[in-house]
N, C-alpha and C. Protein backbone atom coordinates (compact mmCIF):
# COMPACT_ATOMS: atom_id res chain seq x y z
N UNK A 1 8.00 4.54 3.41
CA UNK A 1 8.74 3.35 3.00
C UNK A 1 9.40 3.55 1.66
N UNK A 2 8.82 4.18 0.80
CA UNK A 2 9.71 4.73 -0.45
C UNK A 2 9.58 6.05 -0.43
N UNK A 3 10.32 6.62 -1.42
CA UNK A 3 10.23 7.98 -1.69
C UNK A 3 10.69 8.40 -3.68
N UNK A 4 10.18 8.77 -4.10
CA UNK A 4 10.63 9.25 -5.63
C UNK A 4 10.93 10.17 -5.84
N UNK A 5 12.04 11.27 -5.72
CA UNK A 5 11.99 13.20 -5.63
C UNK A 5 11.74 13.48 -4.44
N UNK A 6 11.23 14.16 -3.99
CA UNK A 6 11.01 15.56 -2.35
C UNK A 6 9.89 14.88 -2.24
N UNK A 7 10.01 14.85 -0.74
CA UNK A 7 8.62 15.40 -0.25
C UNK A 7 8.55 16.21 1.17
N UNK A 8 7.98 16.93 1.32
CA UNK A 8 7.69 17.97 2.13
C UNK A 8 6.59 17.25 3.52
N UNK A 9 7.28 17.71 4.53
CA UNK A 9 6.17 17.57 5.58
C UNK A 9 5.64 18.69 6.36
N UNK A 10 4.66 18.88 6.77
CA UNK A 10 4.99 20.32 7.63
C UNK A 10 3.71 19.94 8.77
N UNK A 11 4.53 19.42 10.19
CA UNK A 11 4.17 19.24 11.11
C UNK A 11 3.41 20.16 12.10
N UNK A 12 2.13 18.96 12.47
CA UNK A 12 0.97 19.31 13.28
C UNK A 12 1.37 20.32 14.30
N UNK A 13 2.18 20.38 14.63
CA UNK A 13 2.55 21.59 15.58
C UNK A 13 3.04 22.99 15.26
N UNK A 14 3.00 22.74 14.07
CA UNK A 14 2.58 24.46 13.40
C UNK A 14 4.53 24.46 13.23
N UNK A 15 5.27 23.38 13.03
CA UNK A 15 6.60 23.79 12.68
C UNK A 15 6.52 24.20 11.33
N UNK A 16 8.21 24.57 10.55
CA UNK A 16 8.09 25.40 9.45
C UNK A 16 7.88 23.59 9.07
N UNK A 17 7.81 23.86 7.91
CA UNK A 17 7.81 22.69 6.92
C UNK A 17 9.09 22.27 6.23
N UNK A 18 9.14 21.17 6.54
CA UNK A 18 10.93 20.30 5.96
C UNK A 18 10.49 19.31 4.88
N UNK A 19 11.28 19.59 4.49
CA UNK A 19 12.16 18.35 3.42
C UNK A 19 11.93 17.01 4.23
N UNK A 20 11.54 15.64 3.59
CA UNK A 20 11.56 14.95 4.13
C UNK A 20 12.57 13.45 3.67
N UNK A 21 12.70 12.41 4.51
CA UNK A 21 13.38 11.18 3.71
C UNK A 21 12.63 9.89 3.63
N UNK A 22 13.03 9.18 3.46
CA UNK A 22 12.61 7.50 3.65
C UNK A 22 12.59 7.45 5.28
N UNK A 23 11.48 6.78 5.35
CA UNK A 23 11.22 6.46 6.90
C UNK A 23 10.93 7.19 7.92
N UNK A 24 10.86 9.01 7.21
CA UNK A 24 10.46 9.81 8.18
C UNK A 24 8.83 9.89 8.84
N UNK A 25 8.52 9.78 9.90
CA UNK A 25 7.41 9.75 10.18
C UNK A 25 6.48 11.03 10.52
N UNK A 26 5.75 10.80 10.09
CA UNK A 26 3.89 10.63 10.03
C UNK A 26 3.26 10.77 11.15
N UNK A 27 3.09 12.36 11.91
CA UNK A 27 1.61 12.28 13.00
C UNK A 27 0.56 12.43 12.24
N UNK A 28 -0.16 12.43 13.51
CA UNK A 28 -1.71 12.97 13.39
C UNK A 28 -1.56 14.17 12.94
N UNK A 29 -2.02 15.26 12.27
CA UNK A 29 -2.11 16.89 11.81
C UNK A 29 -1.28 16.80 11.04
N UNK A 30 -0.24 16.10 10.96
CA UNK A 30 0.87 16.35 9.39
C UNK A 30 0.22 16.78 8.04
N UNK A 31 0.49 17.62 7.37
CA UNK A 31 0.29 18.04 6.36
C UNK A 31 1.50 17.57 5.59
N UNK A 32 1.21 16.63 4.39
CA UNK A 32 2.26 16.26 3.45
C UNK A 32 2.21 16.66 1.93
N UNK A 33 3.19 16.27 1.76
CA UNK A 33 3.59 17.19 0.17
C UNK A 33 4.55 16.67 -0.87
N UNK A 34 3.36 15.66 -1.85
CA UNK A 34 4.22 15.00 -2.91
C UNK A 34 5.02 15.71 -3.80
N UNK A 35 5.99 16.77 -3.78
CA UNK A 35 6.24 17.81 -4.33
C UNK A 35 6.33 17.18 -5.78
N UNK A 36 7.61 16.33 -6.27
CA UNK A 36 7.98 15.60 -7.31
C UNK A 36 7.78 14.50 -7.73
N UNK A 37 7.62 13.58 -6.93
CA UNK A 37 7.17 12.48 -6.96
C UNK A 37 6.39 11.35 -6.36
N UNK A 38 6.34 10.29 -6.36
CA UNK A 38 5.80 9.42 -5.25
C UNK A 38 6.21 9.01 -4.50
N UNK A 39 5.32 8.74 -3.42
CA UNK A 39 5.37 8.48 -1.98
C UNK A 39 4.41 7.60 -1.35
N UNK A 40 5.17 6.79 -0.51
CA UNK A 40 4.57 5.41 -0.18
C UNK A 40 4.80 5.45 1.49
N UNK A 41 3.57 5.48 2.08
CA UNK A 41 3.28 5.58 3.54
C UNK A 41 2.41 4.54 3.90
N UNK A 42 3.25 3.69 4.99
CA UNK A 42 2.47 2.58 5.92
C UNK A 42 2.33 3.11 6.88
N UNK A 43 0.81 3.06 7.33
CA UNK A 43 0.13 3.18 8.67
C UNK A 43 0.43 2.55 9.83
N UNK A 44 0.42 2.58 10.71
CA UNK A 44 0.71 1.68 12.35
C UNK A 44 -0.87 0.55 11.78
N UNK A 45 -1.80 0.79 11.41
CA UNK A 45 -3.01 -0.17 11.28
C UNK A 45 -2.40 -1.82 10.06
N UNK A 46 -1.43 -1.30 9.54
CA UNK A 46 -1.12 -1.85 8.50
C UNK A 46 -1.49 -1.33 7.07
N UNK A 47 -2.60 -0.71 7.09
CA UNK A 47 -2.85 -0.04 5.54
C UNK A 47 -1.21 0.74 5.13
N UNK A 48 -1.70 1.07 3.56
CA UNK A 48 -0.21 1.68 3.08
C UNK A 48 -0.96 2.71 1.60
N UNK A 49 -0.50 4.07 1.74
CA UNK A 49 -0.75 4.83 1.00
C UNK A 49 0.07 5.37 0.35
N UNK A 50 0.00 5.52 -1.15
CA UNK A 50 0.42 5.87 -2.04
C UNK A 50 0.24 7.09 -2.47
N UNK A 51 1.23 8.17 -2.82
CA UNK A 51 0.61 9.71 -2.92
C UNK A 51 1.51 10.07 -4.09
N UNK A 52 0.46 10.19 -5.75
CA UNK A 52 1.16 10.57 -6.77
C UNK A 52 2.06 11.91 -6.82
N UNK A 53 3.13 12.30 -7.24
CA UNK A 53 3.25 13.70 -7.46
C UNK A 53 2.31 14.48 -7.36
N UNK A 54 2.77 15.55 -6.70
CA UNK A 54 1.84 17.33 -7.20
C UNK A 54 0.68 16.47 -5.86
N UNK A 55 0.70 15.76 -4.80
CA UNK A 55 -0.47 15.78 -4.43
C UNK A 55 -0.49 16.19 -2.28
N UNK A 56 -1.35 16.59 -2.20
CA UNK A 56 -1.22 17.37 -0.59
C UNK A 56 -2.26 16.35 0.30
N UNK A 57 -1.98 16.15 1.07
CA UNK A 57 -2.60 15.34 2.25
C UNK A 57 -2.75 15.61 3.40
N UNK A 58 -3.74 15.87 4.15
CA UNK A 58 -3.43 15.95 5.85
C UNK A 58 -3.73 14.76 6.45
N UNK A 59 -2.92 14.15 6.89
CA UNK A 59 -3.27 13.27 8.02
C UNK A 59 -3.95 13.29 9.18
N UNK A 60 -5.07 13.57 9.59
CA UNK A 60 -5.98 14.61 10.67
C UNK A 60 -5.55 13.42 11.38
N UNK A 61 -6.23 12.13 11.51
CA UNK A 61 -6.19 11.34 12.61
C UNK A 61 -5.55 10.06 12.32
N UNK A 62 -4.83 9.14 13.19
CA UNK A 62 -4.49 7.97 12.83
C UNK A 62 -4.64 6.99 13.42
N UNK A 63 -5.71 5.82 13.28
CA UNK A 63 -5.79 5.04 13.79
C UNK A 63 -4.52 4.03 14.51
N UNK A 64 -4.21 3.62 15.70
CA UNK A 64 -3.38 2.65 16.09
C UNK A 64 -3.65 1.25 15.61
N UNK A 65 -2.75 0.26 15.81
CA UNK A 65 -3.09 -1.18 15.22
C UNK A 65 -3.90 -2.07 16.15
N UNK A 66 -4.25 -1.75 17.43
CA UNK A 66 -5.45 -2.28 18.04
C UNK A 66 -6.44 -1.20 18.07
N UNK A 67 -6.30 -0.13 17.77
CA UNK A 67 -7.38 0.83 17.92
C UNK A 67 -7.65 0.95 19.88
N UNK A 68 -6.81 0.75 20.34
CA UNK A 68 -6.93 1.42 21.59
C UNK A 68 -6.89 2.51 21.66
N UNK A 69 -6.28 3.84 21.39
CA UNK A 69 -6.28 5.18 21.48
C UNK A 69 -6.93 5.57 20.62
N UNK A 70 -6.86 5.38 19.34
CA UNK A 70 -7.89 6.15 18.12
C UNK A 70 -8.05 5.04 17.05
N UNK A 71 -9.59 5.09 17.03
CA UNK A 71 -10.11 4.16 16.16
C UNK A 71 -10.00 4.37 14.84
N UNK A 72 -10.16 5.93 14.50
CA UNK A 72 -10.04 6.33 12.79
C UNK A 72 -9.12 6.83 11.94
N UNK A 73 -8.93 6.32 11.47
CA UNK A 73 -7.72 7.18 9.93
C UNK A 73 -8.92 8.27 9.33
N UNK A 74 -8.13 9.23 9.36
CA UNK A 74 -9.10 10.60 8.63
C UNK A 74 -7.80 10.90 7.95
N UNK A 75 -7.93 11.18 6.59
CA UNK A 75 -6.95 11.78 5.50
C UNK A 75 -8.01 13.08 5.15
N UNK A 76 -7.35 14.47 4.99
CA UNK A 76 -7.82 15.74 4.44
C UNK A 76 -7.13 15.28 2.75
N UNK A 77 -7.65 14.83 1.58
CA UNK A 77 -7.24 15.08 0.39
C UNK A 77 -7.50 16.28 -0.39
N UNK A 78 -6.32 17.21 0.05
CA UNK A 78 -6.54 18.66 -0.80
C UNK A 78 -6.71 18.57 -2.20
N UNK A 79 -5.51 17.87 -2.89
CA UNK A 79 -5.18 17.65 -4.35
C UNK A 79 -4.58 16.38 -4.60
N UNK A 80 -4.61 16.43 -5.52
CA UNK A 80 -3.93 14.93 -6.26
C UNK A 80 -4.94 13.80 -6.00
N UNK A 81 -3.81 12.68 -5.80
CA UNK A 81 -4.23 11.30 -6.10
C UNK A 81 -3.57 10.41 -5.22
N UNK A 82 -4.56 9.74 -4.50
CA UNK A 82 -3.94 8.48 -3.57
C UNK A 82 -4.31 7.51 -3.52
N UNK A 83 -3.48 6.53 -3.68
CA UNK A 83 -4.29 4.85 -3.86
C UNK A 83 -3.83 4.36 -2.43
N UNK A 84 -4.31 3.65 -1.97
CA UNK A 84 -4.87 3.33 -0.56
C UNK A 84 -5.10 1.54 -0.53
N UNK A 85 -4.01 0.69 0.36
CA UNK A 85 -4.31 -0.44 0.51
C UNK A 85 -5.22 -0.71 1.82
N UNK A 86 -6.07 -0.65 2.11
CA UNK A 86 -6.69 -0.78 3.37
C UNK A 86 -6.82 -2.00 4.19
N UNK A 87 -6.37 -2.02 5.74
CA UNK A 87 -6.75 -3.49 5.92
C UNK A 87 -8.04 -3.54 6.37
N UNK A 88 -8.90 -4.92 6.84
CA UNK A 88 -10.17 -5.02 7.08
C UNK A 88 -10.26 -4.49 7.92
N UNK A 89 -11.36 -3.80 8.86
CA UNK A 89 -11.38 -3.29 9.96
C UNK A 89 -11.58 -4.00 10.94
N UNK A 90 -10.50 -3.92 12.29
CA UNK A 90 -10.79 -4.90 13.23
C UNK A 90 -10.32 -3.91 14.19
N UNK A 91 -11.35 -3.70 15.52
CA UNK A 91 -12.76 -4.32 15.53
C UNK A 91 -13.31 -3.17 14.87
N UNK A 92 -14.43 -4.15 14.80
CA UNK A 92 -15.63 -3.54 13.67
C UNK A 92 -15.67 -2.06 13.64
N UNK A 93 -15.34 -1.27 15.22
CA UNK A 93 -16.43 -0.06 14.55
C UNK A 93 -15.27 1.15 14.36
N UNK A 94 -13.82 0.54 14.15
CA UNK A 94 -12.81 1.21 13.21
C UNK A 94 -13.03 1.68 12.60
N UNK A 95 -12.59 2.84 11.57
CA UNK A 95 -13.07 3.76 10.45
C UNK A 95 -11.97 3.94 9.89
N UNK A 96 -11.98 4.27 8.56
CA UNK A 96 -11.28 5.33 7.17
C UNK A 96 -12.16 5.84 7.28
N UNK A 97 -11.38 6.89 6.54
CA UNK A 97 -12.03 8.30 5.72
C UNK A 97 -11.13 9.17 5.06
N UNK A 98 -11.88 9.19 3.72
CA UNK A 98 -10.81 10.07 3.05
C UNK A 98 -11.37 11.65 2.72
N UNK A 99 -11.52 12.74 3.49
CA UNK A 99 -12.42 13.63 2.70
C UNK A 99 -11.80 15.13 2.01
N UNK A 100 -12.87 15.46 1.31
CA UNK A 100 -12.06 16.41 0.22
C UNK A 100 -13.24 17.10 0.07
N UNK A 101 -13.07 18.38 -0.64
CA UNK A 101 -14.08 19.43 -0.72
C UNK A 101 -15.37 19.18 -0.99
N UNK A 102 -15.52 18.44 -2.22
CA UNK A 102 -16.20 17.67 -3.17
C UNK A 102 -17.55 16.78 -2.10
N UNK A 103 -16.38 16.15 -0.87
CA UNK A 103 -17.37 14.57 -0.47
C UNK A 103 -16.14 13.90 0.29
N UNK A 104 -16.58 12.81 0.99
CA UNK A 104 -16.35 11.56 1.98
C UNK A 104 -16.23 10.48 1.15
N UNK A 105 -15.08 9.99 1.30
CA UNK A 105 -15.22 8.43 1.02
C UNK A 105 -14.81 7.85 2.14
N UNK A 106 -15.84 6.59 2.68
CA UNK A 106 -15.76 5.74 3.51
C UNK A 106 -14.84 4.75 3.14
N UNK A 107 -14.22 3.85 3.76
CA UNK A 107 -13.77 2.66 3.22
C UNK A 107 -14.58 2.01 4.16
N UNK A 108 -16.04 0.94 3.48
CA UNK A 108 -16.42 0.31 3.80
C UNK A 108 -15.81 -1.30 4.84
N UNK A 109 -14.89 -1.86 3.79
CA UNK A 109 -13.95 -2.83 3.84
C UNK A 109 -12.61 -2.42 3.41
N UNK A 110 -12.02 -3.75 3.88
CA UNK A 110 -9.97 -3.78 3.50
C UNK A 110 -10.30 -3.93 1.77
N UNK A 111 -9.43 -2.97 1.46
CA UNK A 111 -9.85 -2.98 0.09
C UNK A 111 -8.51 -2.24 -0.83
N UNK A 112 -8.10 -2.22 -1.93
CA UNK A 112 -7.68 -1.17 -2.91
C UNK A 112 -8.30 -0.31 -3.28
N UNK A 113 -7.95 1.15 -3.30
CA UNK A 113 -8.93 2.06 -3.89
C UNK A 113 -8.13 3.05 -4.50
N UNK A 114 -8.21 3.94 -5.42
CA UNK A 114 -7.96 4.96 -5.82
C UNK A 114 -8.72 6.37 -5.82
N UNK A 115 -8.48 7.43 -5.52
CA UNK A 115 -8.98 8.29 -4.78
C UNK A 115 -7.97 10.05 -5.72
N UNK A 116 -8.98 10.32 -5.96
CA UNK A 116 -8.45 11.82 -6.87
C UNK A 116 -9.21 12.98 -6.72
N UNK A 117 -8.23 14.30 -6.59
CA UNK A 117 -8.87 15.40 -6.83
C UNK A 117 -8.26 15.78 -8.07
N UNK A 118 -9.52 16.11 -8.75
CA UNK A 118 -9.32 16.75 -10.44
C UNK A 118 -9.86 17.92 -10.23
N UNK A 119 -9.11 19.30 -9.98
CA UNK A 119 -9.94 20.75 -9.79
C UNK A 119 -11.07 20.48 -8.71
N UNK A 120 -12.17 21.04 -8.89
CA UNK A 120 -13.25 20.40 -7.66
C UNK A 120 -13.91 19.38 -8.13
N UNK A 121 -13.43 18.31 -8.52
CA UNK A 121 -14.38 16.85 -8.85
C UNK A 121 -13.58 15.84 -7.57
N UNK A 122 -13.99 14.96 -7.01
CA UNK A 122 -13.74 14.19 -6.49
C UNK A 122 -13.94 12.74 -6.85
N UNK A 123 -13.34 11.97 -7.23
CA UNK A 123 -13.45 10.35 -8.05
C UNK A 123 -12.98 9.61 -6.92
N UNK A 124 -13.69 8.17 -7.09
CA UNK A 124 -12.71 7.18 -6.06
C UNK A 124 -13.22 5.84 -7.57
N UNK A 125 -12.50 5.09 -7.50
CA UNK A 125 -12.51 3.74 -8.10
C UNK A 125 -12.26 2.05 -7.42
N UNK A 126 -12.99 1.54 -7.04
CA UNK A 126 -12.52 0.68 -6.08
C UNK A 126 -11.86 -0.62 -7.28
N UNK A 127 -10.71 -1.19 -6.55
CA UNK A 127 -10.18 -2.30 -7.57
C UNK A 127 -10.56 -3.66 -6.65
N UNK A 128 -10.77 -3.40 -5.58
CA UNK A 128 -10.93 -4.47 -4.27
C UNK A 128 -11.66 -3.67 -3.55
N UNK A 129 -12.78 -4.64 -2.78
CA UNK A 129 -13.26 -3.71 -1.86
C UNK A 129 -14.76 -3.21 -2.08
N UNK A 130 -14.88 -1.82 -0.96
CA UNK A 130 -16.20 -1.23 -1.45
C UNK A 130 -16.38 -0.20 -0.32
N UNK A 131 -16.53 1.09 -0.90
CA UNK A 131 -16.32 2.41 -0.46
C UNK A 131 -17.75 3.28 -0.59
N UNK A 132 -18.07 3.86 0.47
CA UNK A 132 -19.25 5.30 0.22
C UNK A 132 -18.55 6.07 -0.09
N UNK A 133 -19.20 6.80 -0.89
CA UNK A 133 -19.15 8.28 -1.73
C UNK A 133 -20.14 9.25 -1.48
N UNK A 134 -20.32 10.02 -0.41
CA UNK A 134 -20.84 10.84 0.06
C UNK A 134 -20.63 12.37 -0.54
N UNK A 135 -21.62 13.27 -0.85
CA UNK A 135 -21.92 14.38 -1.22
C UNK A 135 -22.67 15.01 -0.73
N UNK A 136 -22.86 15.93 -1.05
CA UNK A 136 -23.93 17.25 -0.20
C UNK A 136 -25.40 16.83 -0.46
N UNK A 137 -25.61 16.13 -1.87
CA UNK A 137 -26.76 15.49 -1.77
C UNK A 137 -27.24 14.17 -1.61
N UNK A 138 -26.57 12.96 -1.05
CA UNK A 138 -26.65 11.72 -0.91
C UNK A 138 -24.97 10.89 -0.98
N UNK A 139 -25.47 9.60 -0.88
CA UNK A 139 -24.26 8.79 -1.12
C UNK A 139 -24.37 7.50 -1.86
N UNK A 140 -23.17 7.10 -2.59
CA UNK A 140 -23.56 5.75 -3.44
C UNK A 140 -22.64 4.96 -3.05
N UNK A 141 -22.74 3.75 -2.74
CA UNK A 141 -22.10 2.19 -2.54
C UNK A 141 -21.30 1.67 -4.09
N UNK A 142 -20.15 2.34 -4.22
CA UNK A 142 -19.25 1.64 -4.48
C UNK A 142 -18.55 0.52 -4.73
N UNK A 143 -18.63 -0.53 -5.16
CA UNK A 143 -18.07 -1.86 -5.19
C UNK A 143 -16.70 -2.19 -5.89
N UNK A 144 -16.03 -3.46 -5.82
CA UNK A 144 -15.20 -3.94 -6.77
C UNK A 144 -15.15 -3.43 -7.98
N UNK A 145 -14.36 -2.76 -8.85
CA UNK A 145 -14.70 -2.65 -10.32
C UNK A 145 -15.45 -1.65 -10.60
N UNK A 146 -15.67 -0.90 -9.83
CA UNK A 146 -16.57 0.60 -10.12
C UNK A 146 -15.78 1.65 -9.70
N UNK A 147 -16.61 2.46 -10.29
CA UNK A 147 -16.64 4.05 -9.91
C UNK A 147 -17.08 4.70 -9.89
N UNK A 148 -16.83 6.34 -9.13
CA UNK A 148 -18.06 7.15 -9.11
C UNK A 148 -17.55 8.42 -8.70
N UNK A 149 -17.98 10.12 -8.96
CA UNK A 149 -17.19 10.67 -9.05
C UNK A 149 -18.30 12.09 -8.42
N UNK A 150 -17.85 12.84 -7.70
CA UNK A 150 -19.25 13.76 -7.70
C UNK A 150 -18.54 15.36 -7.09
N UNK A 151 -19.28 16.34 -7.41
CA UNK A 151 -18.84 17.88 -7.59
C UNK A 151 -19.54 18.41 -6.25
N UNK A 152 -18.76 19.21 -5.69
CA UNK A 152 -18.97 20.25 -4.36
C UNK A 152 -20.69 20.44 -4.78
N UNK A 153 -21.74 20.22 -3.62
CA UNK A 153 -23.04 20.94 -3.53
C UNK A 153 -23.82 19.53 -4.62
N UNK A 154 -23.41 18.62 -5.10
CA UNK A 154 -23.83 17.81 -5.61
C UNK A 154 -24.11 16.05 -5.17
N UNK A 155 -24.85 15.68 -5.69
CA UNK A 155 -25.36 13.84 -5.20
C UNK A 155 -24.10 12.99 -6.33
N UNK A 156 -23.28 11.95 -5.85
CA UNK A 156 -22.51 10.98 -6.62
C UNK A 156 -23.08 10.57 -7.40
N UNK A 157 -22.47 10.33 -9.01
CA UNK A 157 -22.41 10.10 -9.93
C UNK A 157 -22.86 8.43 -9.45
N UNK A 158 -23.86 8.38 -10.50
CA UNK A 158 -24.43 6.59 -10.10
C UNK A 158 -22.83 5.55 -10.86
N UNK A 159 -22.47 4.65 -10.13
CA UNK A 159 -21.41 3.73 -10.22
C UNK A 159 -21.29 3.13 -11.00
N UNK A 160 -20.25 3.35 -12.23
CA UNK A 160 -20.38 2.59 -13.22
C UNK A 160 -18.89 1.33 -13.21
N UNK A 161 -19.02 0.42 -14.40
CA UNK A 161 -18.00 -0.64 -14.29
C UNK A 161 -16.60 0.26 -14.89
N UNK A 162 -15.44 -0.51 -14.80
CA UNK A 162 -14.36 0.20 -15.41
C UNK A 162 -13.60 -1.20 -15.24
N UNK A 163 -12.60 -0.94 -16.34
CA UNK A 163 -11.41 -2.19 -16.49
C UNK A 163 -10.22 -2.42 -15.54
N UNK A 164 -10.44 -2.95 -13.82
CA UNK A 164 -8.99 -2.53 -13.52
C UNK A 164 -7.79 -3.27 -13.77
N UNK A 165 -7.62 -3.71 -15.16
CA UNK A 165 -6.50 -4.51 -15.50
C UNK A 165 -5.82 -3.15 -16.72
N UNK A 166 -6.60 -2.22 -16.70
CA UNK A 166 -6.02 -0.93 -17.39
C UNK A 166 -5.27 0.11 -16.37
N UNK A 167 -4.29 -0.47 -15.49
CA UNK A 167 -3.95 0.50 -14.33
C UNK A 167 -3.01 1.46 -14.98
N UNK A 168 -2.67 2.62 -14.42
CA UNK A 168 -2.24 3.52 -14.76
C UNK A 168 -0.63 3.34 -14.27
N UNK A 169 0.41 3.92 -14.46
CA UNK A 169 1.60 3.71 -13.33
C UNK A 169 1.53 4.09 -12.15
């Protein structure tokens, strides 16, 4: 739905990888590529994702808007940073997932979240909402106004408060 600079797609079917525009779409297996700037992708579910510069995404699976064919959104987050409007899940046993080397984040509920790879750390921050943070050694419940952040082979950082009226651009 927007676009800021390039972005790169390089489709599930093993094509070369193109240049992309406004409104170009989004399968399942797409591998995307905030080359320069940001990028703003609405789901068929209604959610809508945001992908800062410099950041890589696979789209493994995509949920439909009744969830008749596929119930789950699975995002591969290689690098960068994606903020994520989620809607509630209907019916219930719908899924997100965002995962990255590091760990799993669930999206519990329809929520705002922010979601980063920093080298191998993995962070999510919920501004709305409430997300698992899964690691190699456990997982922590996430809420409104927290965060939590945890390293490949490691248990999540216990959830602390943060200001989200300090948003970033």
């Amino acid at each position: 739905r927007y676009l800021e600079d390039d972005l790169t797609i390089r489709p599930a079917q093993r094509g070369e990888p193109a240049e992309s525009g406004i409104n170009a779409p989004v399968t399942p297996g797409d591998l995307v590529v905030a080359d320069g700037g940001r990028v703003e992708i609405a789901l068929a579910d209604g959610s809508v994702v945001w992908l800062e510069e410099d950041t890589v995404v696979e789209f493994t699976t995509l949920a439909d808007q009744a969830a008749r064919f596929e119930k789950t959104t699975l995002l591969g987050l290689q690098s960068g940073l994606v903020q994520i409007d989620a809607v509630d899940p209907d019916p219930r046993d719908k899924a997100f997932r965002i995962d990255t080397e590091a760990g799993s984040v669930y999206l519990v509920s329809g929520g705002s979240y922010r979601i980063e790879v920093e080298g191998r750390v993995t962070s999510v921050a919920v501004h709305r909402g409430s997300a698992e943070l899964s690691g190699d050694r456990g997982s922590v419940l996430v809420r409104s106004g927290h965060r939590s952040s945890v390293r490949p082979g490691e248990a999540p950082a216990v959830p602390e408060t943060f200001n989200i009226r300090r948003l970033d651009d």
